[in-house]
PDB file of N, CA and C in Angstrom:
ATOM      1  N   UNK A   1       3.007  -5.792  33.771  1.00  0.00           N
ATOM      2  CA  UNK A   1       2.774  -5.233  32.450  1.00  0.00           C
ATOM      3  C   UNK A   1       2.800  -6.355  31.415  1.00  0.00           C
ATOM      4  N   UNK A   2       1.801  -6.879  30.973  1.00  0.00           N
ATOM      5  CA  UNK A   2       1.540  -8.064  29.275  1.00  0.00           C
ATOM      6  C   UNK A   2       2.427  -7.258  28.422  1.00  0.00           C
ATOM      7  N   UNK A   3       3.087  -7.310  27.491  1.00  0.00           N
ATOM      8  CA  UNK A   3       4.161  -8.002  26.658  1.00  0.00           C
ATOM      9  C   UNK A   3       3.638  -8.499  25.168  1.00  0.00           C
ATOM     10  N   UNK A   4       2.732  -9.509  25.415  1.00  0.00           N
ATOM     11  CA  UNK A   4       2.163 -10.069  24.357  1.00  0.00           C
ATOM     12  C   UNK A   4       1.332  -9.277  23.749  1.00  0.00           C
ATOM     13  N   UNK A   5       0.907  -8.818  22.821  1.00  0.00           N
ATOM     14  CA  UNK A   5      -0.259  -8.066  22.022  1.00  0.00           C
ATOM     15  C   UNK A   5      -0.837  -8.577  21.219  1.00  0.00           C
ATOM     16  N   UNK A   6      -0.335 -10.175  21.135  1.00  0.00           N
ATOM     17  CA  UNK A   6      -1.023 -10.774  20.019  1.00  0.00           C
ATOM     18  C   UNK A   6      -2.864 -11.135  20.084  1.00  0.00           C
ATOM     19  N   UNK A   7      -3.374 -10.772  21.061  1.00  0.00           N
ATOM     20  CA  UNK A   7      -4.989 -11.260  20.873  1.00  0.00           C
ATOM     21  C   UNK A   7      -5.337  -9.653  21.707  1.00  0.00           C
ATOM     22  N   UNK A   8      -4.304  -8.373  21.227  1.00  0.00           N
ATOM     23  CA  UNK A   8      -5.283  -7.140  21.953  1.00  0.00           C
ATOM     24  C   UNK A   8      -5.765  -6.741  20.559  1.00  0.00           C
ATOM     25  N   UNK A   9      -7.224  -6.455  20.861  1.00  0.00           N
ATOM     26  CA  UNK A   9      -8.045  -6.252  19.407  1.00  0.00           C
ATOM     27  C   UNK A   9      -7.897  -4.682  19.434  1.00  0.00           C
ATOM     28  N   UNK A  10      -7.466  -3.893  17.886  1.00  0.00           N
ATOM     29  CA  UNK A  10      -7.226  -2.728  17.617  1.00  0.00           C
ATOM     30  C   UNK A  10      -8.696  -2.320  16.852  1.00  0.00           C
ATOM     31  N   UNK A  11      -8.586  -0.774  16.780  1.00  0.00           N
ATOM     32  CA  UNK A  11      -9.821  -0.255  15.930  1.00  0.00           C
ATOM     33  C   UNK A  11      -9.661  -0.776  14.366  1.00  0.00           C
ATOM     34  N   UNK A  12     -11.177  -0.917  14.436  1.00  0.00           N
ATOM     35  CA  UNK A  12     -11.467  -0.992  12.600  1.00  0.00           C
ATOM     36  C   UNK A  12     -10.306   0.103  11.886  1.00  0.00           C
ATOM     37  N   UNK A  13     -10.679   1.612  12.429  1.00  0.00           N
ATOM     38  CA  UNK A  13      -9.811   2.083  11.430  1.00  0.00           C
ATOM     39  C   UNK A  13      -8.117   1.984  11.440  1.00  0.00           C
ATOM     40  N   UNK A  14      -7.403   1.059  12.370  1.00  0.00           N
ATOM     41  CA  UNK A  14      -6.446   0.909  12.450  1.00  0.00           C
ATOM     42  C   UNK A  14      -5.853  -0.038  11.133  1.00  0.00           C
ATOM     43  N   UNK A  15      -6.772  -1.336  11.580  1.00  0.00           N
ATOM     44  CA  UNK A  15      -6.978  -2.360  10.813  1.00  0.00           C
ATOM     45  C   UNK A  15      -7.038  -1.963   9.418  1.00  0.00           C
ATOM     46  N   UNK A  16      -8.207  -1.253   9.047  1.00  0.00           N
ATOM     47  CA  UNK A  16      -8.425  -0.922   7.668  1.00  0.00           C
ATOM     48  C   UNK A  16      -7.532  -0.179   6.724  1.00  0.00           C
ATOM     49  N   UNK A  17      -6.605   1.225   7.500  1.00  0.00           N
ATOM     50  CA  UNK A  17      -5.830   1.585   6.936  1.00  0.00           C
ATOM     51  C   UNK A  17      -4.622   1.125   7.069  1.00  0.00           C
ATOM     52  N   UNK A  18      -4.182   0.147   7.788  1.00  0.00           N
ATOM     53  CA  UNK A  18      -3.063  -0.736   7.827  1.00  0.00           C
ATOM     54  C   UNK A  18      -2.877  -2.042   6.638  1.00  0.00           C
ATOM     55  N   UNK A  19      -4.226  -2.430   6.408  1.00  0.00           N
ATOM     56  CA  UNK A  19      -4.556  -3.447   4.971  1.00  0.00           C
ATOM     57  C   UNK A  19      -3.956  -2.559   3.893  1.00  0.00           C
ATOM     58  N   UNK A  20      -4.833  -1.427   4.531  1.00  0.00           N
ATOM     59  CA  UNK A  20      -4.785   0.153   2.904  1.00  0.00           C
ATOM     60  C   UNK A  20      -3.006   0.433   2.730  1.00  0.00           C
ATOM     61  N   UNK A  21      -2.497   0.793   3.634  1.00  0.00           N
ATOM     62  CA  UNK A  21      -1.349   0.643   2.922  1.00  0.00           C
ATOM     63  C   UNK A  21      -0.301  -0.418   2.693  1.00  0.00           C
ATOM     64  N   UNK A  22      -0.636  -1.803   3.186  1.00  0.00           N
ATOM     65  CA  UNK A  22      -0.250  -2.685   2.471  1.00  0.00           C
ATOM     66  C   UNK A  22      -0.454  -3.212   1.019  1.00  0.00           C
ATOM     67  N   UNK A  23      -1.856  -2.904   1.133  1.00  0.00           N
ATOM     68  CA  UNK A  23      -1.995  -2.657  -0.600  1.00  0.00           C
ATOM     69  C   UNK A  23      -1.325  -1.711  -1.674  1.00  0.00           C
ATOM     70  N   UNK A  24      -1.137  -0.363  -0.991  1.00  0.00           N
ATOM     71  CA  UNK A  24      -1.074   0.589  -1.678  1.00  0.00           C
ATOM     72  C   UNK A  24       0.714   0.688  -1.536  1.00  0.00           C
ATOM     73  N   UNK A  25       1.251  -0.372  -0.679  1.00  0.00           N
ATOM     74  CA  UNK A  25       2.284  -0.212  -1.459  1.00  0.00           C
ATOM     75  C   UNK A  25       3.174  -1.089  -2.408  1.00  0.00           C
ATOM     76  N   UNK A  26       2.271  -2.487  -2.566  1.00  0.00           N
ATOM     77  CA  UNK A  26       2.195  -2.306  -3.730  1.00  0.00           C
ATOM     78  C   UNK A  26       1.872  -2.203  -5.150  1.00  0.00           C
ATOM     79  N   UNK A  27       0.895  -1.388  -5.074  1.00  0.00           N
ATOM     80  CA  UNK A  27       0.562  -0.932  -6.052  1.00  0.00           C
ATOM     81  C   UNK A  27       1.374   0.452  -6.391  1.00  0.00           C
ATOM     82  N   UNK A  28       2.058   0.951  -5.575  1.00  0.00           N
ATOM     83  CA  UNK A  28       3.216   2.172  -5.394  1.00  0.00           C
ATOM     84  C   UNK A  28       4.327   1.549  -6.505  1.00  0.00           C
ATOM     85  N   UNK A  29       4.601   0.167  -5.951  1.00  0.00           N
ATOM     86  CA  UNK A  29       5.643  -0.479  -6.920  1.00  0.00           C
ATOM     87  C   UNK A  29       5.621  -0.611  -8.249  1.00  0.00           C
ATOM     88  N   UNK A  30       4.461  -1.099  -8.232  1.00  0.00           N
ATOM     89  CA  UNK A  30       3.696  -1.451  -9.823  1.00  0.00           C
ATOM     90  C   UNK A  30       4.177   0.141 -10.763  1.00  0.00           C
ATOM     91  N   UNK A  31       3.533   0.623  -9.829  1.00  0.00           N
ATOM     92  CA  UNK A  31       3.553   2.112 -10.721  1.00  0.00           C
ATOM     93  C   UNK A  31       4.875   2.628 -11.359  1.00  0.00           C
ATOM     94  N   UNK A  32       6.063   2.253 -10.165  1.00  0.00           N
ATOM     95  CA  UNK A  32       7.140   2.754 -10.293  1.00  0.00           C
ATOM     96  C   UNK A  32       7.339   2.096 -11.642  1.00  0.00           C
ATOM     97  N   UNK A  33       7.686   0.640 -11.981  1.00  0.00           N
ATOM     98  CA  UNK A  33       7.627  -0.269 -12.594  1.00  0.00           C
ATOM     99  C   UNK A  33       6.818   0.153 -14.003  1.00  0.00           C
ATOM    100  N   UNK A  34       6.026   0.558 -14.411  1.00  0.00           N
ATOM    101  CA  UNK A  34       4.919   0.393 -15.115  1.00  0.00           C
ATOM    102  C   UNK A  34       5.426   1.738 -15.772  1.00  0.00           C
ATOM    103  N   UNK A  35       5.741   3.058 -15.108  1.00  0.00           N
ATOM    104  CA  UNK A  35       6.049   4.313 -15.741  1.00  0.00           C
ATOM    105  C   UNK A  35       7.711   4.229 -16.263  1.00  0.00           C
ATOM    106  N   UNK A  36       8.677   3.157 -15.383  1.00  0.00           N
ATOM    107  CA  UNK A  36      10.101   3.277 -15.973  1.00  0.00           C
ATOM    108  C   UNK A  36      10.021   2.886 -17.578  1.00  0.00           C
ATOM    109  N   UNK A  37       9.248   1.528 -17.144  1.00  0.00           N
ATOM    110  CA  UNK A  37       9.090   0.253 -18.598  1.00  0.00           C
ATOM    111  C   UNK A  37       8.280   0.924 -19.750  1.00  0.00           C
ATOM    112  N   UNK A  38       7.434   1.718 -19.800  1.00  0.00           N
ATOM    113  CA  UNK A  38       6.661   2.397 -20.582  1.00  0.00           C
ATOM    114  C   UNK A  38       5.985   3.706 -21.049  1.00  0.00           C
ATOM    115  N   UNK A  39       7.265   4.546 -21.801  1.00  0.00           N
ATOM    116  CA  UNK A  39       7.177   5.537 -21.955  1.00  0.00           C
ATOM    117  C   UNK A  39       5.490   6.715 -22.128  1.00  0.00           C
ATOM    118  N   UNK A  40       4.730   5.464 -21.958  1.00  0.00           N
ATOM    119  CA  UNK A  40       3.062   6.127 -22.454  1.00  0.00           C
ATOM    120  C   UNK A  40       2.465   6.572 -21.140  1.00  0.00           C
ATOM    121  N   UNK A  41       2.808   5.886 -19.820  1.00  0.00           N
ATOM    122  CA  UNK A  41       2.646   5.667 -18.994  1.00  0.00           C
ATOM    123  C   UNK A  41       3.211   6.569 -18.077  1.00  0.00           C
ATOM    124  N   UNK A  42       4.658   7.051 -18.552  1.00  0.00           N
ATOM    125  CA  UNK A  42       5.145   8.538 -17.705  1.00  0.00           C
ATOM    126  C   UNK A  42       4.722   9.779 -18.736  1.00  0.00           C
ATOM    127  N   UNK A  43       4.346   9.311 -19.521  1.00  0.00           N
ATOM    128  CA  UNK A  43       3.741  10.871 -20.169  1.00  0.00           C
ATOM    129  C   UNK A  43       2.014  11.029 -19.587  1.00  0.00           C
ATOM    130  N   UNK A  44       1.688   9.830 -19.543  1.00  0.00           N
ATOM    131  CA  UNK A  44      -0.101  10.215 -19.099  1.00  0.00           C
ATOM    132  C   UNK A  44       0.182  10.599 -17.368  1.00  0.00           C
ATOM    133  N   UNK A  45       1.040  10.385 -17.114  1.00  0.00           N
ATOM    134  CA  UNK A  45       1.658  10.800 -15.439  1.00  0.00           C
ATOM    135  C   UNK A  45       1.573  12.412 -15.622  1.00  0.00           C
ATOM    136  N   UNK A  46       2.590  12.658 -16.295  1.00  0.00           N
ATOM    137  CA  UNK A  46       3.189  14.034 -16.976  1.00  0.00           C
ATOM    138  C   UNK A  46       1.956  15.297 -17.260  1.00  0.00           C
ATOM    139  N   UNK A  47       1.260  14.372 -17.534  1.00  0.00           N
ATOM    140  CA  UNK A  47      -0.197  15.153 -18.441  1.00  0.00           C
ATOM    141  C   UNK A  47      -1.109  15.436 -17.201  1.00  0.00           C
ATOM    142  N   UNK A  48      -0.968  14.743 -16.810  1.00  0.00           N
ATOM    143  CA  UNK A  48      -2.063  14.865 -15.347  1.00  0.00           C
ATOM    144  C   UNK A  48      -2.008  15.839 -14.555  1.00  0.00           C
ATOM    145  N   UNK A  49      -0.702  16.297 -13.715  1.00  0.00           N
ATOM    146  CA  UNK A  49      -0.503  16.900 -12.938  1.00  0.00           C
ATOM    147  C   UNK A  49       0.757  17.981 -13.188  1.00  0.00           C
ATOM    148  N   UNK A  50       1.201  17.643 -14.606  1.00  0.00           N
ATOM    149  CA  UNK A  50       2.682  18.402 -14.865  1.00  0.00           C
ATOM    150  C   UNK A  50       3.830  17.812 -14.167  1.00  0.00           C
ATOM    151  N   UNK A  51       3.672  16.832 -13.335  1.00  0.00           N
ATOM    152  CA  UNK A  51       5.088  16.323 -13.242  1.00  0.00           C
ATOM    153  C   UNK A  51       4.378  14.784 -13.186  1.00  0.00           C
ATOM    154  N   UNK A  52       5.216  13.481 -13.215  1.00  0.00           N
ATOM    155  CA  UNK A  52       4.665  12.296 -13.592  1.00  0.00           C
ATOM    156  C   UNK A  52       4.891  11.966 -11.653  1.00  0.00           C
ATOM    157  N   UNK A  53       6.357  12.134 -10.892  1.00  0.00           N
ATOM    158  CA  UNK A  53       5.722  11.974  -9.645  1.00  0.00           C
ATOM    159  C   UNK A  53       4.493  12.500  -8.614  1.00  0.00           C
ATOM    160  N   UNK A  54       4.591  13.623  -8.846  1.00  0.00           N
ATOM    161  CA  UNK A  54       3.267  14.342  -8.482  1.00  0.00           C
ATOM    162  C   UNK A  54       1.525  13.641  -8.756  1.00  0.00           C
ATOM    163  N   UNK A  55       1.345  12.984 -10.026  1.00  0.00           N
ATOM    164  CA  UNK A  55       0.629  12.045 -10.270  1.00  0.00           C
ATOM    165  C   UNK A  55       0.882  10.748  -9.829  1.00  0.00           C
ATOM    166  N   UNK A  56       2.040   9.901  -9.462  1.00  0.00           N
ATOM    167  CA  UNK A  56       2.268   9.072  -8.851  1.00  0.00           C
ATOM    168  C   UNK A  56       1.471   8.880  -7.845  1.00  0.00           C
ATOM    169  N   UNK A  57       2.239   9.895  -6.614  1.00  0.00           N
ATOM    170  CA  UNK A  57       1.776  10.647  -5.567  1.00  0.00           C
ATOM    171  C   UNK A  57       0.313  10.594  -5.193  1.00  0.00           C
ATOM    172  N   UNK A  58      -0.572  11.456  -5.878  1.00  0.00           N
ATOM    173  CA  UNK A  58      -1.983  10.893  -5.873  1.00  0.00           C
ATOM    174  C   UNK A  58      -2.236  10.324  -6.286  1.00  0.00           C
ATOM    175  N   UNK A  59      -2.150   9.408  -6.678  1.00  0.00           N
ATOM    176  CA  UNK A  59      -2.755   8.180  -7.215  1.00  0.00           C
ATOM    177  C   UNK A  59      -2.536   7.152  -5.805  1.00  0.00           C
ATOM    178  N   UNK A  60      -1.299   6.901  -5.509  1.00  0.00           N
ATOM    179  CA  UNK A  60      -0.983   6.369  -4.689  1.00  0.00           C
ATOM    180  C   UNK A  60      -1.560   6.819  -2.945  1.00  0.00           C
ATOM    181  N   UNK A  61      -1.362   8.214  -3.130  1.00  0.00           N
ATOM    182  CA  UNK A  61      -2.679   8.487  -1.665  1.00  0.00           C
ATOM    183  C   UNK A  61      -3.772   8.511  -1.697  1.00  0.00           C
ATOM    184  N   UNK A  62      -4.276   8.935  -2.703  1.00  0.00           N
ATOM    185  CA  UNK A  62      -5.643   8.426  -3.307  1.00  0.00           C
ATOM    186  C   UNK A  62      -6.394   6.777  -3.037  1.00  0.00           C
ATOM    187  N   UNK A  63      -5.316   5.863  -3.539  1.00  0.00           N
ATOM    188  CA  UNK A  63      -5.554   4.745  -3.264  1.00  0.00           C
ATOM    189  C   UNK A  63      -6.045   4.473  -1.649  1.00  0.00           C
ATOM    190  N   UNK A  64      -4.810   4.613  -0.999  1.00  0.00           N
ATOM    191  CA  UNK A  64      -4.346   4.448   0.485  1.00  0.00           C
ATOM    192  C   UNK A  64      -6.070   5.264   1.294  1.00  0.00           C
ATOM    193  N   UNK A  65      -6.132   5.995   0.879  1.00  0.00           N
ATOM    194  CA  UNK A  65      -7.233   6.680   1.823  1.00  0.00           C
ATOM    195  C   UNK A  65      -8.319   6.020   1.275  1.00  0.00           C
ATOM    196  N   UNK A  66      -8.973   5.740  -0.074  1.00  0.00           N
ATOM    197  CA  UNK A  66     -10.013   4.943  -0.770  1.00  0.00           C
ATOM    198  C   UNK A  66     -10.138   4.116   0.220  1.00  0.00           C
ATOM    199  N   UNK A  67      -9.216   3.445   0.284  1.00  0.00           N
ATOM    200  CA  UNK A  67      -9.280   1.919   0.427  1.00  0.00           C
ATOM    201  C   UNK A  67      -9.563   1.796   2.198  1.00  0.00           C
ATOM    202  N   UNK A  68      -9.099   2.529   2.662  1.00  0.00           N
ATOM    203  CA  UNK A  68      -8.691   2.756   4.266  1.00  0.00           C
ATOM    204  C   UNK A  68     -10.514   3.155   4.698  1.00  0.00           C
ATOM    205  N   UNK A  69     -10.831   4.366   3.927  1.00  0.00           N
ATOM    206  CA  UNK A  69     -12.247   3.651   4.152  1.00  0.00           C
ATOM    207  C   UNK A  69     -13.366   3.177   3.845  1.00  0.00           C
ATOM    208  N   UNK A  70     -12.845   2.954   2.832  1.00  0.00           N
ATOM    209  CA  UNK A  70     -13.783   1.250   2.356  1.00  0.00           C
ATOM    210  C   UNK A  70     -14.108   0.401   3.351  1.00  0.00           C
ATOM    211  N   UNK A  71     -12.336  -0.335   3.574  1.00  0.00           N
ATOM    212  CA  UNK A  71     -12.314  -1.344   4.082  1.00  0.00           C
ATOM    213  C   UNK A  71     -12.598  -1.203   5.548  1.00  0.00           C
ATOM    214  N   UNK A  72     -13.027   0.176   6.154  1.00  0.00           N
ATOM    215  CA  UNK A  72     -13.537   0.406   7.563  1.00  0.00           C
ATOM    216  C   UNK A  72     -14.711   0.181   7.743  1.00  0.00           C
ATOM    217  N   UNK A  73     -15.850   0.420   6.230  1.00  0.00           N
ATOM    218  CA  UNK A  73     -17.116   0.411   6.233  1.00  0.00           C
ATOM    219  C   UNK A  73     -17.417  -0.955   6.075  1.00  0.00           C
ATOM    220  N   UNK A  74     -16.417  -2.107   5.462  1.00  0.00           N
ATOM    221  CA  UNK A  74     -16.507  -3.355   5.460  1.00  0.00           C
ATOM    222  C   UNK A  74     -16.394  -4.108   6.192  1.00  0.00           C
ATOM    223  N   UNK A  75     -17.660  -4.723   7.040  1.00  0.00           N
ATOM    224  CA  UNK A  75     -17.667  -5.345   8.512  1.00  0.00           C
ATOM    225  C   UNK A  75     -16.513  -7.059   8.528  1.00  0.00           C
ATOM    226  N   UNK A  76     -17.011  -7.722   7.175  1.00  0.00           N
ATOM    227  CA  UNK A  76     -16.735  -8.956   6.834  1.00  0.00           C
ATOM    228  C   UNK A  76     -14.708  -9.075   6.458  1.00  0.00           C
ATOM    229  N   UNK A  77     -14.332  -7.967   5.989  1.00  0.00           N
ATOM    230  CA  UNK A  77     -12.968  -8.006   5.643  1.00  0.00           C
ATOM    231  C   UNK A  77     -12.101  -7.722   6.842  1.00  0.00           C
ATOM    232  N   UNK A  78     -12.896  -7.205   8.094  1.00  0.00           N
ATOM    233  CA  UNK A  78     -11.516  -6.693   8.829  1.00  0.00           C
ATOM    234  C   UNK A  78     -11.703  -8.055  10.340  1.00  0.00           C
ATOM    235  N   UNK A  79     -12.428  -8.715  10.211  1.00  0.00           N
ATOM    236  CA  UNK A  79     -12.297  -9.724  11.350  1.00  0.00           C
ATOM    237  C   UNK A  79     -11.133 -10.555  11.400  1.00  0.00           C
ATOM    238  N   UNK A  80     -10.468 -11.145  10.500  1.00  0.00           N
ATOM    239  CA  UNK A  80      -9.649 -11.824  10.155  1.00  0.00           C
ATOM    240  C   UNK A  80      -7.961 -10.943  10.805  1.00  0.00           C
ATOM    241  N   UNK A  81      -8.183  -9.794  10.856  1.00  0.00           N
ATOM    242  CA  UNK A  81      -6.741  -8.999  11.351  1.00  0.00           C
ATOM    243  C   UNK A  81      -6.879  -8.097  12.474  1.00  0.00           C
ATOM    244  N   UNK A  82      -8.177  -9.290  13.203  1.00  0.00           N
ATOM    245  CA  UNK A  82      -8.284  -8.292  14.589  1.00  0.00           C
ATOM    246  C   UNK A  82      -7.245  -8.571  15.443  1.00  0.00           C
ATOM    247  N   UNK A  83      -6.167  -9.125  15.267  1.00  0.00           N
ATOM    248  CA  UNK A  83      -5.094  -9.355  16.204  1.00  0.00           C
ATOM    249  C   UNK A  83      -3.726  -8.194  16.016  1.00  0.00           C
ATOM    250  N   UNK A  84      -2.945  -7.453  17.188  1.00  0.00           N
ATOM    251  CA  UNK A  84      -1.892  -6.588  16.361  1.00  0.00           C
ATOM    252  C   UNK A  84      -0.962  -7.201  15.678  1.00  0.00           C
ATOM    253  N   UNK A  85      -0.425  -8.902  15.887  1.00  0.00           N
ATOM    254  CA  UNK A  85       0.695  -9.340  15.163  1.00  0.00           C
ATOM    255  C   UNK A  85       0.358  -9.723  13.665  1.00  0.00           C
ATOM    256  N   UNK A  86      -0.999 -10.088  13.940  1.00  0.00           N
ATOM    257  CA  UNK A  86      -1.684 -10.485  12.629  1.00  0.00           C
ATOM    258  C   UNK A  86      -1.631  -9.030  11.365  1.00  0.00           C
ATOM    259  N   UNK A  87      -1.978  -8.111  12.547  1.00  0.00           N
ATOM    260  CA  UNK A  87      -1.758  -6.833  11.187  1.00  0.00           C
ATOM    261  C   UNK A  87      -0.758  -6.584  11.128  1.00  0.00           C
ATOM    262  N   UNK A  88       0.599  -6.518  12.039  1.00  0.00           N
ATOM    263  CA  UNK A  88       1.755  -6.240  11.757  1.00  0.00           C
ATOM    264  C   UNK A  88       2.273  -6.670  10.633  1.00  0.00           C
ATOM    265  N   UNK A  89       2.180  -7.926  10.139  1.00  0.00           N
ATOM    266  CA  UNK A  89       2.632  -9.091  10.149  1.00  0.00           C
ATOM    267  C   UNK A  89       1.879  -9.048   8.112  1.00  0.00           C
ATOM    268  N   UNK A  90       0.963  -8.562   8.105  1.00  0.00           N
ATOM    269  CA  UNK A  90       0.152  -8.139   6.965  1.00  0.00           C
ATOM    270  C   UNK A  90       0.982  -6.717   6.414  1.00  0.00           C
ATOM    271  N   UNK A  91       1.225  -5.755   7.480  1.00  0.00           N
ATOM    272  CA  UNK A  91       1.810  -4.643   6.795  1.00  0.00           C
ATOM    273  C   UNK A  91       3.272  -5.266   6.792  1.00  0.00           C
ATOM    274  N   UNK A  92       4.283  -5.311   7.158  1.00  0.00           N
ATOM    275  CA  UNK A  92       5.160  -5.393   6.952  1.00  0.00           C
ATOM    276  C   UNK A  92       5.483  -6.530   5.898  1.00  0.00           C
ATOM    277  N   UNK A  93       4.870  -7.514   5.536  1.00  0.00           N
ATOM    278  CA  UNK A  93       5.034  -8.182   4.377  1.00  0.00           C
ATOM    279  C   UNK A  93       4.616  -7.441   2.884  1.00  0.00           C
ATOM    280  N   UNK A  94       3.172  -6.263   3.139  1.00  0.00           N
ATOM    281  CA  UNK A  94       3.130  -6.008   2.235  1.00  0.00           C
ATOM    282  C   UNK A  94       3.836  -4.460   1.388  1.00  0.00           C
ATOM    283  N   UNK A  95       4.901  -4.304   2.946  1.00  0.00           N
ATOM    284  CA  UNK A  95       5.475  -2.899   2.502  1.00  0.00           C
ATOM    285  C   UNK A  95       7.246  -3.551   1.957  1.00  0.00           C
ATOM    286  N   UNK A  96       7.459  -4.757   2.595  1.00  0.00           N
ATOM    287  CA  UNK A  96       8.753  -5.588   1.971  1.00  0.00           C
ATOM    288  C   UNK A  96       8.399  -6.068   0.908  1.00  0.00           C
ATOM    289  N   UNK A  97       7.060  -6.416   0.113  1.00  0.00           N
ATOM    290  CA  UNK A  97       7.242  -6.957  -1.075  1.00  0.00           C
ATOM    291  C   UNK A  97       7.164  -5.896  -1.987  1.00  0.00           C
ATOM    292  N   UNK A  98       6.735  -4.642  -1.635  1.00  0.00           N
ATOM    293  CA  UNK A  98       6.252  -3.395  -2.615  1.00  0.00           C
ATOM    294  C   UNK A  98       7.841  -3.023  -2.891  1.00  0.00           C
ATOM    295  N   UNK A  99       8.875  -3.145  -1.799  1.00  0.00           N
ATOM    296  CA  UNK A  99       9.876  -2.439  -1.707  1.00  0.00           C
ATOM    297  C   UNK A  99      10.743  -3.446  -2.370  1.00  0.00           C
ATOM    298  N   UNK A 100      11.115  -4.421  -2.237  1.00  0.00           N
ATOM    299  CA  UNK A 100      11.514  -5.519  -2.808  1.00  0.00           C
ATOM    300  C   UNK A 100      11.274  -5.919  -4.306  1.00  0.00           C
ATOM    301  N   UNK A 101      10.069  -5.233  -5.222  1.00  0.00           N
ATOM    302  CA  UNK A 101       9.615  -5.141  -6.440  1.00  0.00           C
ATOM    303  C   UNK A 101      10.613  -3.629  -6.436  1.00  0.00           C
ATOM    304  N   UNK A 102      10.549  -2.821  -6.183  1.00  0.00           N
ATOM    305  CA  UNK A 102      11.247  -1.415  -6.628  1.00  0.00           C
ATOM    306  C   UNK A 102      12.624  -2.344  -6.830  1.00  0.00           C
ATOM    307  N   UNK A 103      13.587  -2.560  -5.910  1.00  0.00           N
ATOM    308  CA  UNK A 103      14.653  -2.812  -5.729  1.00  0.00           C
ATOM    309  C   UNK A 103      15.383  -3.751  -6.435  1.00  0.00           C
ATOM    310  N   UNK A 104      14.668  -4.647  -6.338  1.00  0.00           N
ATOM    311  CA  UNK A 104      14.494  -5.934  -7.820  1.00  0.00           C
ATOM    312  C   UNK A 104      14.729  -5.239  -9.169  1.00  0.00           C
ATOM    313  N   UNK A 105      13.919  -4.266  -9.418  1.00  0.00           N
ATOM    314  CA  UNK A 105      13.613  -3.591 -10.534  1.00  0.00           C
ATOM    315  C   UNK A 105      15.001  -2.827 -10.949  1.00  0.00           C
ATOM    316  N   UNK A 106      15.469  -2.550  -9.987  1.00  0.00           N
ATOM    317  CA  UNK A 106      16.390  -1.490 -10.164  1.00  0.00           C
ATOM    318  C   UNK A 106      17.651  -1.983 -10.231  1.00  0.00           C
ATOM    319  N   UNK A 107      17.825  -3.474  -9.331  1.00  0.00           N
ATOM    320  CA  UNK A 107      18.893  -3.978  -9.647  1.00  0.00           C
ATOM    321  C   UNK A 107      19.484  -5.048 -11.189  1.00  0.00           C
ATOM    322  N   UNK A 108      18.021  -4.952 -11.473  1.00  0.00           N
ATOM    323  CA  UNK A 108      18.066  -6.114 -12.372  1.00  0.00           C
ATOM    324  C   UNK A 108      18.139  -5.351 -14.449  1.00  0.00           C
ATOM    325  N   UNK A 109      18.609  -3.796 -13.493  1.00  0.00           N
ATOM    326  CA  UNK A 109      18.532  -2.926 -14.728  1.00  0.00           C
ATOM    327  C   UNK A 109      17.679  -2.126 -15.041  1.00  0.00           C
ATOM    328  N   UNK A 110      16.547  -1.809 -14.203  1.00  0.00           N
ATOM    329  CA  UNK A 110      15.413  -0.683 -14.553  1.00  0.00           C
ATOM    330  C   UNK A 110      14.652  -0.959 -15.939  1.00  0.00           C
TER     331      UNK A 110
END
């Protein structure tokens, strides 16, 4: 039984929505960030959907699925993370820095 997975090539749509929510989280952060710091920003939340997480929420799955297939229909963006450590390695940096901006945020006083 191989062990290694580093050169087994995964599907486009693995790839693509694995970029997608590395992006999207953080841009999840941003948001958090962006609605604490600026009261205009949790009211246009507020206005949207009647609650400002609920607009969060879609916005943020909204993103995640956009992007997931976009970046599936995009032949040129997903060659580069045809490897599984390579995408691992992409999501988990970009779900520790999304989370790491919340946490930052929160420790440093909101």
């Amino acid at each position: 039984m191989q062990t290694n997975t580093g050169n087994t090539g995964v599907s486009k749509y693995t790839i693509s929505f694995g970029l997608s929510l590395a992006l999207a989280s953080g841009v999840n952060a941003v948001l958090v960030v962006a609605k604490e710091k600026n009261p205009a920003v949790m009211a246009g939340l507020q206005r949207m959907t009647g609650h400002h997480w609920i607009s969060h929420a879609v916005i943020v799955l909204g993103l995640f699925v956009g992007l997931g297939f976009i970046f599936a229909k995009s032949k040129g963006v997903l060659g580069g993370f045809a490897s599984v450590n390579r995408l691992i390695g992409v999501v988990v940096t970009g779900v520790v820095i999304g989370g790491g901006i919340i946490v930052g945020f929160y420790l440093m006083g909101g």
